[in-house]
N, C-alpha and C. Protein backbone atom coordinates (compact mmCIF):
# COMPACT_ATOMS: atom_id res chain seq x y z
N UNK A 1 19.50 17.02 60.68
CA UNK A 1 20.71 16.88 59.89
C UNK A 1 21.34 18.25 59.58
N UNK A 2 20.81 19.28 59.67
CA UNK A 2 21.09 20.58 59.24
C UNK A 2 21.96 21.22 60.10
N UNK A 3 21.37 20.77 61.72
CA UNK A 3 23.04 21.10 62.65
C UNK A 3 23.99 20.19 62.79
N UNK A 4 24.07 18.84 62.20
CA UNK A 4 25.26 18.42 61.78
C UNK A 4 26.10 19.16 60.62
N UNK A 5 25.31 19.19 59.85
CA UNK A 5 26.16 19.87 58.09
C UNK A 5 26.83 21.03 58.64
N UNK A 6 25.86 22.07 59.31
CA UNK A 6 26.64 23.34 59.65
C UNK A 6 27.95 23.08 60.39
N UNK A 7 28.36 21.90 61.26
CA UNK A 7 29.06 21.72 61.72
C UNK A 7 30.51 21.12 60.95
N UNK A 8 30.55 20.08 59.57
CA UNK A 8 31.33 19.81 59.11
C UNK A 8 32.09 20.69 58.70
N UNK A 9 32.97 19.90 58.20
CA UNK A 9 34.28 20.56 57.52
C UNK A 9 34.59 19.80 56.62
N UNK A 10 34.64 20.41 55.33
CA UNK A 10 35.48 19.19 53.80
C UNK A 10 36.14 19.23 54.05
N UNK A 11 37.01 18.15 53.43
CA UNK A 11 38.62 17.62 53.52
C UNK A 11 38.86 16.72 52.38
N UNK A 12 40.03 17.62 51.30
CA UNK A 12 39.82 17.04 50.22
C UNK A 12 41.18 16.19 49.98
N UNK A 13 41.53 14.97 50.19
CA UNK A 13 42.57 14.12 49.83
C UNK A 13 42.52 13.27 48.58
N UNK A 14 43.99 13.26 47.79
CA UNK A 14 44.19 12.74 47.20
C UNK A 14 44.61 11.62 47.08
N UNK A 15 44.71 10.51 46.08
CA UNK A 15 44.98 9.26 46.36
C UNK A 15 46.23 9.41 46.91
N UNK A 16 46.78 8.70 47.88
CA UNK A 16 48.48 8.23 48.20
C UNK A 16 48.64 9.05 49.49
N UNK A 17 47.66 10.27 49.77
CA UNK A 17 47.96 10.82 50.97
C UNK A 17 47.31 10.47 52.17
N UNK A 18 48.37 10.97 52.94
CA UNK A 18 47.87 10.44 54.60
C UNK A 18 46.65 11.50 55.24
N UNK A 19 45.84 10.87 55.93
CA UNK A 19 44.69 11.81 55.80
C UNK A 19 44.84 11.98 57.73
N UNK A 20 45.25 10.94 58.43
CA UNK A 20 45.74 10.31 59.93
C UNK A 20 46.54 9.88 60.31
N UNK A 21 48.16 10.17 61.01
CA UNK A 21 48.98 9.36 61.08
C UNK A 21 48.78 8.69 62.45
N UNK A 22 48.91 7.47 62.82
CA UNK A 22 49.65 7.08 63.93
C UNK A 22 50.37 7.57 65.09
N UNK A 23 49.49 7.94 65.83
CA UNK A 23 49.91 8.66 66.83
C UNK A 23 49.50 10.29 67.20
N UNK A 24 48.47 10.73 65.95
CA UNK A 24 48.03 11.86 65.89
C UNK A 24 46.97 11.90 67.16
N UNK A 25 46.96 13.25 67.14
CA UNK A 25 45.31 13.17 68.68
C UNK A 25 44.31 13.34 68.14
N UNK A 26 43.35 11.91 68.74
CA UNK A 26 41.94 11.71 68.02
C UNK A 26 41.38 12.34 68.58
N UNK A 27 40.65 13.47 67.59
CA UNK A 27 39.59 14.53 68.12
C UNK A 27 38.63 14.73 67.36
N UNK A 28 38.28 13.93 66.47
CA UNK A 28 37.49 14.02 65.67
C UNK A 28 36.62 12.66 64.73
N UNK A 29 35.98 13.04 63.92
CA UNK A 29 35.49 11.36 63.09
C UNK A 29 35.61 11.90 61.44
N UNK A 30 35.68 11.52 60.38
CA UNK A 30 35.50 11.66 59.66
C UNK A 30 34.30 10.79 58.65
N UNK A 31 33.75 11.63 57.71
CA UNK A 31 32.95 10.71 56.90
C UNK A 31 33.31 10.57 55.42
N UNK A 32 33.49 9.51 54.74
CA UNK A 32 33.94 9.57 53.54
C UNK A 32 32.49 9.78 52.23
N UNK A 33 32.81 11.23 51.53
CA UNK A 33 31.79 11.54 51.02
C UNK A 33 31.90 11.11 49.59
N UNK A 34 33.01 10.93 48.99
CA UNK A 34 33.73 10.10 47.98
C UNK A 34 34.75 9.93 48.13
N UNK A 35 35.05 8.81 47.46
CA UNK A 35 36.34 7.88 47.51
C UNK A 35 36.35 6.66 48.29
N UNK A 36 37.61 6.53 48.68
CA UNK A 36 37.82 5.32 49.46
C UNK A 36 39.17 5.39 50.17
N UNK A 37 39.26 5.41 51.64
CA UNK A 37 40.66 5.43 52.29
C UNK A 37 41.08 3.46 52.70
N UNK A 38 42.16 3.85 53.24
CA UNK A 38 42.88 2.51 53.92
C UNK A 38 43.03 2.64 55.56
N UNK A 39 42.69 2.06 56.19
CA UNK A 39 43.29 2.42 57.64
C UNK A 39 44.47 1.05 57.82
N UNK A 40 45.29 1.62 58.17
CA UNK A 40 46.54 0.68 58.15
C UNK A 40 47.64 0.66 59.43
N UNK A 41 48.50 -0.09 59.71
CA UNK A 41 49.57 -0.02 60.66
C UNK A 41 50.62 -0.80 59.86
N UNK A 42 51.78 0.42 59.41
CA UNK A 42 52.41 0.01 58.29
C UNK A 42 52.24 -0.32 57.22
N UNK A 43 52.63 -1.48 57.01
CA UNK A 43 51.92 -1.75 55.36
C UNK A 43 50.82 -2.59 55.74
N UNK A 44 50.21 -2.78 56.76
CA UNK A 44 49.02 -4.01 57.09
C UNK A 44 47.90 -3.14 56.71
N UNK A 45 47.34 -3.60 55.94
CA UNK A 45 45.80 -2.81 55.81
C UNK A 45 44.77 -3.31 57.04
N UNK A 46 44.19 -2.71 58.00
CA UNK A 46 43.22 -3.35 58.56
C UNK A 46 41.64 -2.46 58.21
N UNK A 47 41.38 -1.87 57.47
CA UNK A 47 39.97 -1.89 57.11
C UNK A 47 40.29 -0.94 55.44
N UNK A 48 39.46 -1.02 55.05
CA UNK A 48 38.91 -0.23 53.98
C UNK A 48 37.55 0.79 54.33
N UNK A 49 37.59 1.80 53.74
CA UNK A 49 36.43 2.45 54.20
C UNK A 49 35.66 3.35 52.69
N UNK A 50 34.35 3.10 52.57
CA UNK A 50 34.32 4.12 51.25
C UNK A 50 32.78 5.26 51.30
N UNK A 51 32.63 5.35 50.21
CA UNK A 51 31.30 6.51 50.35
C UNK A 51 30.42 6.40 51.54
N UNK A 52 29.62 7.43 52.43
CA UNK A 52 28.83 6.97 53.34
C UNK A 52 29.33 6.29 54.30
N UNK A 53 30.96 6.24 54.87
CA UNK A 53 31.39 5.24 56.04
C UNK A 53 31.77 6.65 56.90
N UNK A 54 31.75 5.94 58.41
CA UNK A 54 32.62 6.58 59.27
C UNK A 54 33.67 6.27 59.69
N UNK A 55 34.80 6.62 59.78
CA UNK A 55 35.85 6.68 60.06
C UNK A 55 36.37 7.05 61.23
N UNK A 56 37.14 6.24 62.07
CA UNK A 56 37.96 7.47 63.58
C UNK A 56 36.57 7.50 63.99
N UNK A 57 35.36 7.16 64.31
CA UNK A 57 34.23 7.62 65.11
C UNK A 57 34.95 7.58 66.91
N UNK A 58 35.67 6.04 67.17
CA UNK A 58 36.22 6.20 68.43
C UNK A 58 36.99 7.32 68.89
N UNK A 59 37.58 7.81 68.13
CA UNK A 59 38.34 9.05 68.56
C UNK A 59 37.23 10.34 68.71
N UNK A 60 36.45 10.23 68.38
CA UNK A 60 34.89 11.43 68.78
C UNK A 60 34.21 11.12 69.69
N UNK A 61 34.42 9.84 70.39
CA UNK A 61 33.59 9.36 70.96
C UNK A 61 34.84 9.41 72.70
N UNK A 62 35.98 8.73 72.57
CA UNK A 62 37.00 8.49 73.35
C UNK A 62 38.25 9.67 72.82
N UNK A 63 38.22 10.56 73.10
CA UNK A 63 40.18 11.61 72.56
C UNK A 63 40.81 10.80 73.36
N UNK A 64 41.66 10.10 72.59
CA UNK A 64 42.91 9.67 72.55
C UNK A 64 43.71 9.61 71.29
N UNK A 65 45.24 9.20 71.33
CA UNK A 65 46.15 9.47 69.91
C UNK A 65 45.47 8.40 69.29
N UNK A 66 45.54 8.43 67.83
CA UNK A 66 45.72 7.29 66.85
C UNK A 66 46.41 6.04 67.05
N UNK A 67 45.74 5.24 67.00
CA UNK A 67 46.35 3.84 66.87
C UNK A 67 46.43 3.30 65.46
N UNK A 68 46.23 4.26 64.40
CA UNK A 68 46.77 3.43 63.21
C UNK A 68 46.75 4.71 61.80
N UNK A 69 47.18 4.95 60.72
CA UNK A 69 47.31 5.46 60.24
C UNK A 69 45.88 5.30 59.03
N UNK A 70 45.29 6.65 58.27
CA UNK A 70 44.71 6.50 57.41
C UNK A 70 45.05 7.43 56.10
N UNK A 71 45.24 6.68 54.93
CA UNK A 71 45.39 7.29 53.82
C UNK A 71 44.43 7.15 52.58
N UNK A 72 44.45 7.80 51.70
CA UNK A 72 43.44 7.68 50.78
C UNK A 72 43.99 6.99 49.62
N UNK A 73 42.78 5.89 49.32
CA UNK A 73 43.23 5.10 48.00
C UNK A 73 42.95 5.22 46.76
N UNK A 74 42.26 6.44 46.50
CA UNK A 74 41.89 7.56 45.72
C UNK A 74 41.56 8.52 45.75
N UNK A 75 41.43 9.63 44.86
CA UNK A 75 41.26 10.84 45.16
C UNK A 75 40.01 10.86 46.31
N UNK A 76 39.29 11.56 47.39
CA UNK A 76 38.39 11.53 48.04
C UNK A 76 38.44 12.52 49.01
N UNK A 77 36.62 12.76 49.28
CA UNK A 77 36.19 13.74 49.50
C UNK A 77 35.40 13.49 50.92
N UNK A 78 36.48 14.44 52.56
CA UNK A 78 35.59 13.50 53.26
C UNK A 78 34.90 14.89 54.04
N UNK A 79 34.07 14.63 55.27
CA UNK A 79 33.59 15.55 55.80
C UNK A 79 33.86 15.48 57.57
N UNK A 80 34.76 16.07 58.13
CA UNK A 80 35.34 15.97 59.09
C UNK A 80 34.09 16.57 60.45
N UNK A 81 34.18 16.02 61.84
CA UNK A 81 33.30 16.71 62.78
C UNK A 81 34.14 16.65 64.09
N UNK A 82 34.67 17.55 64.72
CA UNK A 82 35.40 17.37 65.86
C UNK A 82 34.75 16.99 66.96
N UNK A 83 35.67 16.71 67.68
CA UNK A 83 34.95 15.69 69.06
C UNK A 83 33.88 16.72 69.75
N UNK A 84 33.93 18.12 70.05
CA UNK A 84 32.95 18.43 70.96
C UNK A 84 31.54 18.81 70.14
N UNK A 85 31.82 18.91 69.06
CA UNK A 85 30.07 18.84 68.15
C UNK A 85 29.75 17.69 67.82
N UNK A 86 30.81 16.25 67.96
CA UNK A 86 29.79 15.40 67.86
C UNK A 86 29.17 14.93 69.15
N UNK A 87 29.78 15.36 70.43
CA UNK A 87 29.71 15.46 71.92
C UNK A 87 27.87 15.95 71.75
N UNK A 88 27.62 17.55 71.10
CA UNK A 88 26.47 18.12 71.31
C UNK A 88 25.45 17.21 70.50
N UNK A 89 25.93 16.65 69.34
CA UNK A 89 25.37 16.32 68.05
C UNK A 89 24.50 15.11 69.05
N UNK A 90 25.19 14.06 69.47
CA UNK A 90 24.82 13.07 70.58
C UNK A 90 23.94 13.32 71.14
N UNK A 91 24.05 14.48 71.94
CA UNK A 91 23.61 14.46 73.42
C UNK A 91 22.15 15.08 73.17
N UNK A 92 21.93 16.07 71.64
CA UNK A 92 20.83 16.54 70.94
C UNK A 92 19.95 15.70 70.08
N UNK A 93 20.08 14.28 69.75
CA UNK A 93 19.69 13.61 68.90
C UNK A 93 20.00 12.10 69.33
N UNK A 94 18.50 11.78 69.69
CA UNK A 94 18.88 9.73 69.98
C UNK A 94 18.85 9.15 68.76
N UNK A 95 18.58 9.79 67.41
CA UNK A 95 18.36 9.10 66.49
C UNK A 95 20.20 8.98 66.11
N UNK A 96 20.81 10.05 65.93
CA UNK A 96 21.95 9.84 65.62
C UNK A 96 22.60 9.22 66.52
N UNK A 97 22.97 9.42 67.94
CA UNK A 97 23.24 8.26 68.82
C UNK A 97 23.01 6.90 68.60
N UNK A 98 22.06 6.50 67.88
CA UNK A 98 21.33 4.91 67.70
C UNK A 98 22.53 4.66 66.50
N UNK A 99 22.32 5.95 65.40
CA UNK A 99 22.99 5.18 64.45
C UNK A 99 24.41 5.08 64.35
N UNK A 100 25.01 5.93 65.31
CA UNK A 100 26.46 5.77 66.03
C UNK A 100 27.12 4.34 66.75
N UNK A 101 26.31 4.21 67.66
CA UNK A 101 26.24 2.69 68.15
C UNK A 101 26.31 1.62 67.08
N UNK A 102 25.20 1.61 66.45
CA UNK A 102 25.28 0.37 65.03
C UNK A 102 26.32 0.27 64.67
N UNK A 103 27.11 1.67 63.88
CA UNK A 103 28.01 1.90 62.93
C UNK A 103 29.34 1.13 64.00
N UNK A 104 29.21 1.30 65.13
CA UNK A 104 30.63 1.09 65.58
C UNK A 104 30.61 -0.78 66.07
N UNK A 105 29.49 -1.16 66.55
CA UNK A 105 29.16 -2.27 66.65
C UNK A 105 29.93 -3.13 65.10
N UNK A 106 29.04 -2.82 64.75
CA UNK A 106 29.37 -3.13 62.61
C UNK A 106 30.89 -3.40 62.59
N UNK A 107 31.64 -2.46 63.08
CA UNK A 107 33.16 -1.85 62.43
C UNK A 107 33.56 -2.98 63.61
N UNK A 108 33.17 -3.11 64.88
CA UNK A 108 33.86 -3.83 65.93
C UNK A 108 33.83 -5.61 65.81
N UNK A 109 32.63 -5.70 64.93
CA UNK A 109 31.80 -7.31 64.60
C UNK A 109 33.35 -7.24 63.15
N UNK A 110 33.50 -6.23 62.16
CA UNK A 110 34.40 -6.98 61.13
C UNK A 110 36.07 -6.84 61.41
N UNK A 111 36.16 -6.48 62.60
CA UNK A 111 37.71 -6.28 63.00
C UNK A 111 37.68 -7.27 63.70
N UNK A 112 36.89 -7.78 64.67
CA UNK A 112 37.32 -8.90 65.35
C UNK A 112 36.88 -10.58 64.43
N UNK A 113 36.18 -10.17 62.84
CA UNK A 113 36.04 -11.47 62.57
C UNK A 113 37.13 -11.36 61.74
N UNK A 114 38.44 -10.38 61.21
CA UNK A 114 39.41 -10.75 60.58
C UNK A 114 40.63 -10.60 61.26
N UNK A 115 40.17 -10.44 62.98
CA UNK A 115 41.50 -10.51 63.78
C UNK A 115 41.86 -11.98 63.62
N UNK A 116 40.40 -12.74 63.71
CA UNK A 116 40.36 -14.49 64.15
C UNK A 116 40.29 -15.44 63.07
N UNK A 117 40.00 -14.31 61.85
CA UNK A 117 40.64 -15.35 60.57
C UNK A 117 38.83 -15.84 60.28
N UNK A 118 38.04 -15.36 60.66
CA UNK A 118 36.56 -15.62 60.18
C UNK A 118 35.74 -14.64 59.83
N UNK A 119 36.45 -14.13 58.75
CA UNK A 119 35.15 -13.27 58.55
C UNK A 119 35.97 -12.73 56.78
């Protein structure tokens, strides 16, 4: 865990601000260390995210632009990792790889059970 930390970056947002717009280039993941953001397209909220979540992991995983905007729904405190240290972070650690997979599995199981109205 110690060459992840060296690797972050804080990022301190306040409630109401945009932390990701729509269309920005995903190069990175963020982790929310307090608070709580919105990921949204327009006014549609499609997830909530709070203490201990990852955020944008696809964009660390895949660089491509944003497909949706994220702002914070209170003050919050996140910890940013750009795409090529989480590239090393991966490729140095199956334990974090394992828990990368889960996390996105997780996020992919509650987007598609409130695309379909079940979940």
């Amino acid at each position: 865990m110690a060459s992840i930390a060296s690797r972050l970056t804080e990022v301190e947002v306040p409630a109401g601000e945009t932390l990701i717009s729509n269309g920005d280039p995903g190069d990175g993941l963020f982790v929310v260390w307090t608070g709580r953001v919105r990921v949204h397209d327009g006014v549609r909220t499609l997830a909530e995210f709070g203490e201990r979540e990852v955020v944008a992991a696809l964009s660390a995983i895949a660089p491509e632009p944003r497909e949706a905007s994220v702002t914070a729904v209170e003050d919050s405190v996140l910890y940013r990792l750009d795409h090529v240290d989480f590239d090393d972070v991966l490729a140095a650690d199956l334990d974090v790889s394992r828990g990368v997979i889960k996390a996105l599995v997780r996020q992919l199981r509650q987007a598609t059970a409130a695309a379909t109205g079940n979940g």
